[in-house]
C-alpha atoms as a PDB file:
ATOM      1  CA  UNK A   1     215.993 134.226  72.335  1.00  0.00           C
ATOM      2  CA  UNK A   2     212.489 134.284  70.643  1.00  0.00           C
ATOM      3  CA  UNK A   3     211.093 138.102  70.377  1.00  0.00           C
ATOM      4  CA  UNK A   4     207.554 138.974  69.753  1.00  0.00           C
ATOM      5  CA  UNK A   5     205.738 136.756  72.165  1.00  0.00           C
ATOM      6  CA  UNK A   6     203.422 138.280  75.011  1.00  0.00           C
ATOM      7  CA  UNK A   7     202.785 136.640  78.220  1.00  0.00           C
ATOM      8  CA  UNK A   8     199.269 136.545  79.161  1.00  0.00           C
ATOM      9  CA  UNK A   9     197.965 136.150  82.309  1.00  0.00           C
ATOM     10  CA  UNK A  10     195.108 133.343  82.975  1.00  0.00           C
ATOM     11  CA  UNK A  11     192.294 134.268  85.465  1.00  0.00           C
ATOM     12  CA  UNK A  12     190.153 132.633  87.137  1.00  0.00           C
ATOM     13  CA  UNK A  13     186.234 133.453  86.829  1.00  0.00           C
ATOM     14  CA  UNK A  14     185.039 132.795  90.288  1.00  0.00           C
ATOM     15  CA  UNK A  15     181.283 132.345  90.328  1.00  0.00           C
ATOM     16  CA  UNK A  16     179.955 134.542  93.137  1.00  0.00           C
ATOM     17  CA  UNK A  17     177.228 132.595  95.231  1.00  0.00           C
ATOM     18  CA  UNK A  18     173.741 134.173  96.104  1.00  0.00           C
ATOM     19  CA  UNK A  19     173.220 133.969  99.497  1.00  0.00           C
ATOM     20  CA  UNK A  20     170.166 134.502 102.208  1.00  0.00           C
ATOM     21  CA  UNK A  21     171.399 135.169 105.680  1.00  0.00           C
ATOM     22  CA  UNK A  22     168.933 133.698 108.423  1.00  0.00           C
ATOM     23  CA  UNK A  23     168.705 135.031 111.529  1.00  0.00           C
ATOM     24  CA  UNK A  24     166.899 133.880 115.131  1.00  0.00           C
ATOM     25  CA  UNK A  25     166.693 134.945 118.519  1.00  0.00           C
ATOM     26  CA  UNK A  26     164.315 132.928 120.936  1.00  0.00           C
ATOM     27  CA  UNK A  27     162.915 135.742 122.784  1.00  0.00           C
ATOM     28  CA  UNK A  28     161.647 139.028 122.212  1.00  0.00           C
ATOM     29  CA  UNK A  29     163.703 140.665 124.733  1.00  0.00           C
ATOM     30  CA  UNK A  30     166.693 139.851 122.393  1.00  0.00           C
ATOM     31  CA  UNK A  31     167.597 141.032 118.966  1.00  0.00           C
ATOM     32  CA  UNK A  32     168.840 139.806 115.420  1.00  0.00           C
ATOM     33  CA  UNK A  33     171.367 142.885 115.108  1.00  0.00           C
ATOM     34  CA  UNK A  34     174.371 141.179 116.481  1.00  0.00           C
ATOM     35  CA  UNK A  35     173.684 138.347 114.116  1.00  0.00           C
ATOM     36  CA  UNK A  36     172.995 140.306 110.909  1.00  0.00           C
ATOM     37  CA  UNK A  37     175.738 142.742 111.232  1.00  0.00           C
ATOM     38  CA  UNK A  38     178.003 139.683 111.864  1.00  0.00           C
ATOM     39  CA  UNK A  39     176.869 138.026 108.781  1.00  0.00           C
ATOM     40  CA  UNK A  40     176.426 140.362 106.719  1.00  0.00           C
ATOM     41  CA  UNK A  41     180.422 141.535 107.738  1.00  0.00           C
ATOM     42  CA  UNK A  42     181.081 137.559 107.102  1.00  0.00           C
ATOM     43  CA  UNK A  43     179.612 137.682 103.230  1.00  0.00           C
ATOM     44  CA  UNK A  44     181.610 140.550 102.173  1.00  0.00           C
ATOM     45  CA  UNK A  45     184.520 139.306 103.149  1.00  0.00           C
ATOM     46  CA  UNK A  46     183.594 135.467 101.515  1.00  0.00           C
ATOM     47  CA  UNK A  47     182.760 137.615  98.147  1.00  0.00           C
ATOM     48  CA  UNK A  48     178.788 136.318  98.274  1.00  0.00           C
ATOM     49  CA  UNK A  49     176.030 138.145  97.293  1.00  0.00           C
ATOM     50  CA  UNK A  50     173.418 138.303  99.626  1.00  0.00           C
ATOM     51  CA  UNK A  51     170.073 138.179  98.276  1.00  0.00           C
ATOM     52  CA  UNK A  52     168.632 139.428 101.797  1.00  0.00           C
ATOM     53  CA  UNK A  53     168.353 138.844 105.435  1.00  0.00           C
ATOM     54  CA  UNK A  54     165.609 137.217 106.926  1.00  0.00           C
ATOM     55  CA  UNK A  55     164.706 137.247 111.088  1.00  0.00           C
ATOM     56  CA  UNK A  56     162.460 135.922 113.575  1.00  0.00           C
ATOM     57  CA  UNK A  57     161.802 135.206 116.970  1.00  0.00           C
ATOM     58  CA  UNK A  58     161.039 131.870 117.604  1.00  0.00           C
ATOM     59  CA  UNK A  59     162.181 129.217 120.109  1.00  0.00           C
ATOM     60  CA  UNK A  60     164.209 126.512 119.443  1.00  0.00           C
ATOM     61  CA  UNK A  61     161.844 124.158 120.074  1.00  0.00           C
ATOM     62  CA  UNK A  62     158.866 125.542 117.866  1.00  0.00           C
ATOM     63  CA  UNK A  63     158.027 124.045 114.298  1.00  0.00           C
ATOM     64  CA  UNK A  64     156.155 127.713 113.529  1.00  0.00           C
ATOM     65  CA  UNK A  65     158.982 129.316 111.472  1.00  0.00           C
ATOM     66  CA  UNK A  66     157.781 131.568 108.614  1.00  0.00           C
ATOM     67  CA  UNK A  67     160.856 132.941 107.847  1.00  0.00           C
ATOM     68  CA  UNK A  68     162.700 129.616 107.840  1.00  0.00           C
ATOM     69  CA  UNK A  69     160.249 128.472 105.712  1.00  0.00           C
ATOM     70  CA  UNK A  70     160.413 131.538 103.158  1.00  0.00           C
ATOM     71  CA  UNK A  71     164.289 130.533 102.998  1.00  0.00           C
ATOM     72  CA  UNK A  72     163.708 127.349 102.101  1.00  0.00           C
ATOM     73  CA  UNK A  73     161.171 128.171  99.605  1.00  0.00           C
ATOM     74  CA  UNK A  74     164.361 130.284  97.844  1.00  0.00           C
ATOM     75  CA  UNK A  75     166.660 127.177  97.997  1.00  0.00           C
ATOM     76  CA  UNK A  76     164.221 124.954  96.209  1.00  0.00           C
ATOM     77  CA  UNK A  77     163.696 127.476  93.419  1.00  0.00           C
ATOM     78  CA  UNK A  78     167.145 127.650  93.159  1.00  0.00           C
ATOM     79  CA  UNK A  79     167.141 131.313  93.868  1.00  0.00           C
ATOM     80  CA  UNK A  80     170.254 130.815  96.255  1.00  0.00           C
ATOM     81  CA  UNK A  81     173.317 129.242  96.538  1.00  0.00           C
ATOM     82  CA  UNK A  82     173.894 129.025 100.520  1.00  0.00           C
ATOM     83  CA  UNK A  83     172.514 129.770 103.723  1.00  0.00           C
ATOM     84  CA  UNK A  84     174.699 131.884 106.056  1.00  0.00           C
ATOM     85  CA  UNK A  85     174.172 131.337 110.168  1.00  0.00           C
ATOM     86  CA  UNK A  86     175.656 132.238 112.563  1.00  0.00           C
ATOM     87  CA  UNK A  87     175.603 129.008 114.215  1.00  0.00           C
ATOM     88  CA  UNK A  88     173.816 125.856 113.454  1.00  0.00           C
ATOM     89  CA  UNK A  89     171.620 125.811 116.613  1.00  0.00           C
ATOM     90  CA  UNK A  90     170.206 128.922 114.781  1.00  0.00           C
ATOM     91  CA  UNK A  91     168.690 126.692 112.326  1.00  0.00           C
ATOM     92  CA  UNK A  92     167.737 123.393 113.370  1.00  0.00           C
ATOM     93  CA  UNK A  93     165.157 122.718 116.518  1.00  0.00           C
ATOM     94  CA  UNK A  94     166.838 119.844 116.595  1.00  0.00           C
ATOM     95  CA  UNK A  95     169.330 116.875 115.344  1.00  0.00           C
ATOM     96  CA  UNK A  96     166.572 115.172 113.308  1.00  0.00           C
ATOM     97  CA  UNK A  97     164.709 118.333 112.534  1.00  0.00           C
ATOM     98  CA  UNK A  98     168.676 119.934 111.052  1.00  0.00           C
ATOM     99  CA  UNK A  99     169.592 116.523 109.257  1.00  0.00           C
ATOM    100  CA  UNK A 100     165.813 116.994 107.627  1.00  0.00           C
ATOM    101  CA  UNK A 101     166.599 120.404 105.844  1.00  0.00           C
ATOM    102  CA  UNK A 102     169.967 119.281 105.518  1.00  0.00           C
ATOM    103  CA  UNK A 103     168.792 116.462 102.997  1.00  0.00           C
ATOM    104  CA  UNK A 104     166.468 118.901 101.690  1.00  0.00           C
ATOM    105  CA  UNK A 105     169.013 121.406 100.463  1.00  0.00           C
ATOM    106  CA  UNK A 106     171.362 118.847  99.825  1.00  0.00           C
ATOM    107  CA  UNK A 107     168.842 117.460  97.267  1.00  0.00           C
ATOM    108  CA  UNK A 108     168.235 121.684  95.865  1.00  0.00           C
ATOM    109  CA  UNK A 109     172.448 122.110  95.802  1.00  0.00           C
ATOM    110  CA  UNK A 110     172.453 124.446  98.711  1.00  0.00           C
ATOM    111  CA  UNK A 111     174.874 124.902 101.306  1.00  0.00           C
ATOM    112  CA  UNK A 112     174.296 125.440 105.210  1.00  0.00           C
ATOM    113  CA  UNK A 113     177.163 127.477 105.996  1.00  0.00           C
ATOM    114  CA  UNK A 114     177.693 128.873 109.564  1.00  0.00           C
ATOM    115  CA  UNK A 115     180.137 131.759 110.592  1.00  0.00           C
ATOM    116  CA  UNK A 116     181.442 129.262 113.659  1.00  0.00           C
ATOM    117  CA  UNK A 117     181.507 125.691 114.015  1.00  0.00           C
ATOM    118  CA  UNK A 118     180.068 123.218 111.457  1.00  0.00           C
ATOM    119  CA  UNK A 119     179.855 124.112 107.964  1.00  0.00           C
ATOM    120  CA  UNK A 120     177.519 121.694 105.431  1.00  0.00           C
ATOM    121  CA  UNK A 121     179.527 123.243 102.042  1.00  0.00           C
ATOM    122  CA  UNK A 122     177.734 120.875  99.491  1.00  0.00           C
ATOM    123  CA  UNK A 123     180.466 122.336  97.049  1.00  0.00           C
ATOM    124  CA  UNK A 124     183.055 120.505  99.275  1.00  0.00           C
ATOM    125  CA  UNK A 125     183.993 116.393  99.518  1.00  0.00           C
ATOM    126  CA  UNK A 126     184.028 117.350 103.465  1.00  0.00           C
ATOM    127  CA  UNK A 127     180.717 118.990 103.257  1.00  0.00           C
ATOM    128  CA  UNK A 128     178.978 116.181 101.597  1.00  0.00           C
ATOM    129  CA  UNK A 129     180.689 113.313 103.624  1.00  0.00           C
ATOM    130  CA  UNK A 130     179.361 115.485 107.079  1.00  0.00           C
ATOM    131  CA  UNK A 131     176.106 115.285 105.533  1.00  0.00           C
ATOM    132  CA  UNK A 132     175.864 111.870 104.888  1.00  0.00           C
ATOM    133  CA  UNK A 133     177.217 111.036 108.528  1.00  0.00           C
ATOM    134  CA  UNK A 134     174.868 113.259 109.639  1.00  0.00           C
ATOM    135  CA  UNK A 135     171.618 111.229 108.113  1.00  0.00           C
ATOM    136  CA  UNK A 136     172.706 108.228 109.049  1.00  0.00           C
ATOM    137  CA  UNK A 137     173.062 110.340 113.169  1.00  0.00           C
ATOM    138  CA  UNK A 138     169.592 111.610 112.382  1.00  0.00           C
ATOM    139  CA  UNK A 139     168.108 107.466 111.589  1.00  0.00           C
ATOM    140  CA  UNK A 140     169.527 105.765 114.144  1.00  0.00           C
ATOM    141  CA  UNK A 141     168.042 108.621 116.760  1.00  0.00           C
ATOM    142  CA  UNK A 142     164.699 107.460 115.007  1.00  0.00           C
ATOM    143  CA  UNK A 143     165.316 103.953 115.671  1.00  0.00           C
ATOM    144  CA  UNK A 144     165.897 104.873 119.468  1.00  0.00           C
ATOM    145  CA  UNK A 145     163.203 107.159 119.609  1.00  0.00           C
ATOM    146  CA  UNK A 146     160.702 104.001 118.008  1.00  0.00           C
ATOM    147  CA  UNK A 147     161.969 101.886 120.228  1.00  0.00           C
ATOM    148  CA  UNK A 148     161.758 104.134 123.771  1.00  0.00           C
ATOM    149  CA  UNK A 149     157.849 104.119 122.349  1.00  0.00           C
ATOM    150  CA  UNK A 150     157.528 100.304 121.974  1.00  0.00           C
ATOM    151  CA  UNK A 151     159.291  99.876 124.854  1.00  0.00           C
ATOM    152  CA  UNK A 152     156.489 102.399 126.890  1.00  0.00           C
ATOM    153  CA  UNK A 153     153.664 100.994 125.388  1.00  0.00           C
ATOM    154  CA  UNK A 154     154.669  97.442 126.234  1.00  0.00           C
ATOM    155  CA  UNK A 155     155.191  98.175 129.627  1.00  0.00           C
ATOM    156  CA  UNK A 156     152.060 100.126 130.288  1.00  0.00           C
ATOM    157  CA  UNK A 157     150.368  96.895 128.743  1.00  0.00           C
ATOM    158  CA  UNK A 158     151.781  94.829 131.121  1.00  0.00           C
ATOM    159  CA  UNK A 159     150.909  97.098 133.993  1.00  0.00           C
ATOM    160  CA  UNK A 160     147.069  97.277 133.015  1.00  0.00           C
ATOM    161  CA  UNK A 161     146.724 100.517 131.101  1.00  0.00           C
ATOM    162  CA  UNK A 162     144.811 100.041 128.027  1.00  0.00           C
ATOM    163  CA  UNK A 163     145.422 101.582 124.717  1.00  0.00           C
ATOM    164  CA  UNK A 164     142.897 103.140 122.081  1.00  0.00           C
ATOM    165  CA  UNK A 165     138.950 104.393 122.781  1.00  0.00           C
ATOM    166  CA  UNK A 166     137.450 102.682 125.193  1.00  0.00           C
ATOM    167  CA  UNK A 167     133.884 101.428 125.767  1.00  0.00           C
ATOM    168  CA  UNK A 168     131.687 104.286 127.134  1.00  0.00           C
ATOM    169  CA  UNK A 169     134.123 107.276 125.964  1.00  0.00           C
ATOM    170  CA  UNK A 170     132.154 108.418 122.530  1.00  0.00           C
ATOM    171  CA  UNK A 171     131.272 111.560 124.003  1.00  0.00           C
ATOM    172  CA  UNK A 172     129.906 112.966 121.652  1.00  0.00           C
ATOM    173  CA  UNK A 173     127.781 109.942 120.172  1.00  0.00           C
ATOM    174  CA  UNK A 174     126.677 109.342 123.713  1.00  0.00           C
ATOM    175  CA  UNK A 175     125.397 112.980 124.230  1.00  0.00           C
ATOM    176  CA  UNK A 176     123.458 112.497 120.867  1.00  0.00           C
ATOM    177  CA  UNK A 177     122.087 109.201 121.322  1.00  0.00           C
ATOM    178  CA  UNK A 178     118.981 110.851 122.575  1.00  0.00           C
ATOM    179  CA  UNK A 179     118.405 113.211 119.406  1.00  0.00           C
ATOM    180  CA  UNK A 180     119.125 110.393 116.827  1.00  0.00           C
ATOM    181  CA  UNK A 181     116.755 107.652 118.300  1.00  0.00           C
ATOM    182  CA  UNK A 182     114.266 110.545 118.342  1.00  0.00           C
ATOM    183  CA  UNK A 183     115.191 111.243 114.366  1.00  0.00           C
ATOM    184  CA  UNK A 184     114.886 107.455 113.702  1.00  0.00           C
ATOM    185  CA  UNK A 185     111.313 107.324 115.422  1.00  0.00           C
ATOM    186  CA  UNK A 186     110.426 110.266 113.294  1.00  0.00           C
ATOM    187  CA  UNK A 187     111.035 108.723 110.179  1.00  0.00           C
ATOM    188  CA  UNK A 188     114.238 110.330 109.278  1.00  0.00           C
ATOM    189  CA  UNK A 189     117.055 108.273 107.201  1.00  0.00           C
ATOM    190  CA  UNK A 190     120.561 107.857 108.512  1.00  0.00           C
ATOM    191  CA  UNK A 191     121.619 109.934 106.501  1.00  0.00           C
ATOM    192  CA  UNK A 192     119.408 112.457 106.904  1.00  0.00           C
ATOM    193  CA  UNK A 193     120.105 112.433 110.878  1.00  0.00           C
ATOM    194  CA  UNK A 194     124.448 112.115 110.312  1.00  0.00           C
ATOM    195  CA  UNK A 195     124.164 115.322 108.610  1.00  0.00           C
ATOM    196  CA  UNK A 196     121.775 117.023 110.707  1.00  0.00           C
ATOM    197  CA  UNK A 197     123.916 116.229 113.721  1.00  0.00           C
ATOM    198  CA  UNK A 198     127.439 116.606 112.561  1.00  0.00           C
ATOM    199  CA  UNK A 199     127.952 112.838 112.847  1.00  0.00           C
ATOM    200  CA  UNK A 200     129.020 110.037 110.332  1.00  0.00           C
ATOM    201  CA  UNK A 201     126.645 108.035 108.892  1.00  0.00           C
ATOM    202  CA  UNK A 202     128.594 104.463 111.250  1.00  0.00           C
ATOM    203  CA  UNK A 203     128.361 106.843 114.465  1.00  0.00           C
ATOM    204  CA  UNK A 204     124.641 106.850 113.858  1.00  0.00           C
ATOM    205  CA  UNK A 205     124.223 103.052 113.065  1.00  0.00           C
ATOM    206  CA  UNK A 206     126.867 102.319 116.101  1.00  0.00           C
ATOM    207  CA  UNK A 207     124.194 104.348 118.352  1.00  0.00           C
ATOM    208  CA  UNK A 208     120.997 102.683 117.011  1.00  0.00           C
ATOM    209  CA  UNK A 209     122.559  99.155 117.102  1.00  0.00           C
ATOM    210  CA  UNK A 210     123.837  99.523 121.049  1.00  0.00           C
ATOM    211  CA  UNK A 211     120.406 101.077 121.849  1.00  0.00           C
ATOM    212  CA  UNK A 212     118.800  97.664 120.047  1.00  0.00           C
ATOM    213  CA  UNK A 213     121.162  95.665 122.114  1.00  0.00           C
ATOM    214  CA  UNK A 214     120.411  97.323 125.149  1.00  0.00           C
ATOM    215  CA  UNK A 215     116.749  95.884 124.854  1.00  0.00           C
ATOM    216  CA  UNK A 216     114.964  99.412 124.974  1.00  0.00           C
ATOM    217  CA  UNK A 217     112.157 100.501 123.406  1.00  0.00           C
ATOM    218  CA  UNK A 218     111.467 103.805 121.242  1.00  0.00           C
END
């Protein structure tokens, strides 16, 4: 039997990831503390570091997230590691809208990880193949949602509703017209009366060519 030789035991360095725990309620009559405490109970026992906890009120529907916005701003400084939520309807206003920041942090190396249902682990194979599902979800919805539109359009065309500005709708040239021909009679250049009026310099030679065309005089 050999003598003299030590076992040593091997361990593992596990990296601990930085994390920034979102939180949102939709209205103000409800609160972020169920959420947070949750979270916050969830990335102690996960081993992450959480870099802070960020909450707002906002509804799912509304593109005005500042504190969303200030957590993405960490992923693509590469101040964090993952996202922790507590579900993913806290996130995304939408499919298109979650499959947008999805490929975003995806791009950064960020995970979207929620304490139930779907996790987006980019550090996974099953993370990454959900996320590339998910995009090609999030295109064909766009195709439908361009084709609804064409669809509409074309059949409002074919029932008489026309499209675009129509002929005696420039409100404001219209309400003008009577201040610019009175510019151009005083001598004044185009230009002159466009910015004296707020108008571009075509607005005023669209009003002086109709009132030619008309046939009336100054």
């Amino acid at each position: 039997m050999l003598q003299g030789f030590k076992t040593h035991k091997i361990q593992r360095v596990q990296l601990v990831q930085k994390v920034a725990i979102y939180c949102r309620v939709s209205t103000t009559d409800q609160s972020c503390e169920r959420q947070e405490r949750d979270l916050l109970e969830y990335a102690a026992i996960s081993n992450f570091e959480v870099v802070g906890v960020w909450k707002e009120t906002a509804s799912g529907t509304k593109n005005n997230r500042v504190e969303r916005k200030l957590v993405m701003a960490l992923a693509q400084n590469h101040s964090i590691n993952a996202i922790l939520v507590t579900e993913m309807t806290r996130w995304g206003r939408s499919t298109i809208d979650l499959i947008e920041t999805l490929q975003s942090l995806q791009n950064w190396g960020v995970s979207l990880i929620a304490q139930t249902g779907l996790q987006f682990d980019l550090n996974t194979a099953q993370g990454r193949l959900i996320a590339h599902l998910m995009a090609s979800i999030a295109e064909f919805e766009r195709d439908l949602v361009r084709e609804r539109v064409r669809s509409g359009v074309a059949a409002a065309k074919a029932r008489g509703q026309k499209f675009g500005r129509q002929p005696g709708q420039r409100v404001k040239a219209d309400k003008l017209a009577p201040k610019v021909l009175q510019m151009v009679s005083d001598g004044y250049s185009y230009r002159k009366i466009a910015d004296s009026l707020n108008l571009s310099k075509t607005t005023v030679n669209d009003i002086i060519k109709r009132h030619r065309e008309s046939g009336s005089q100054d």
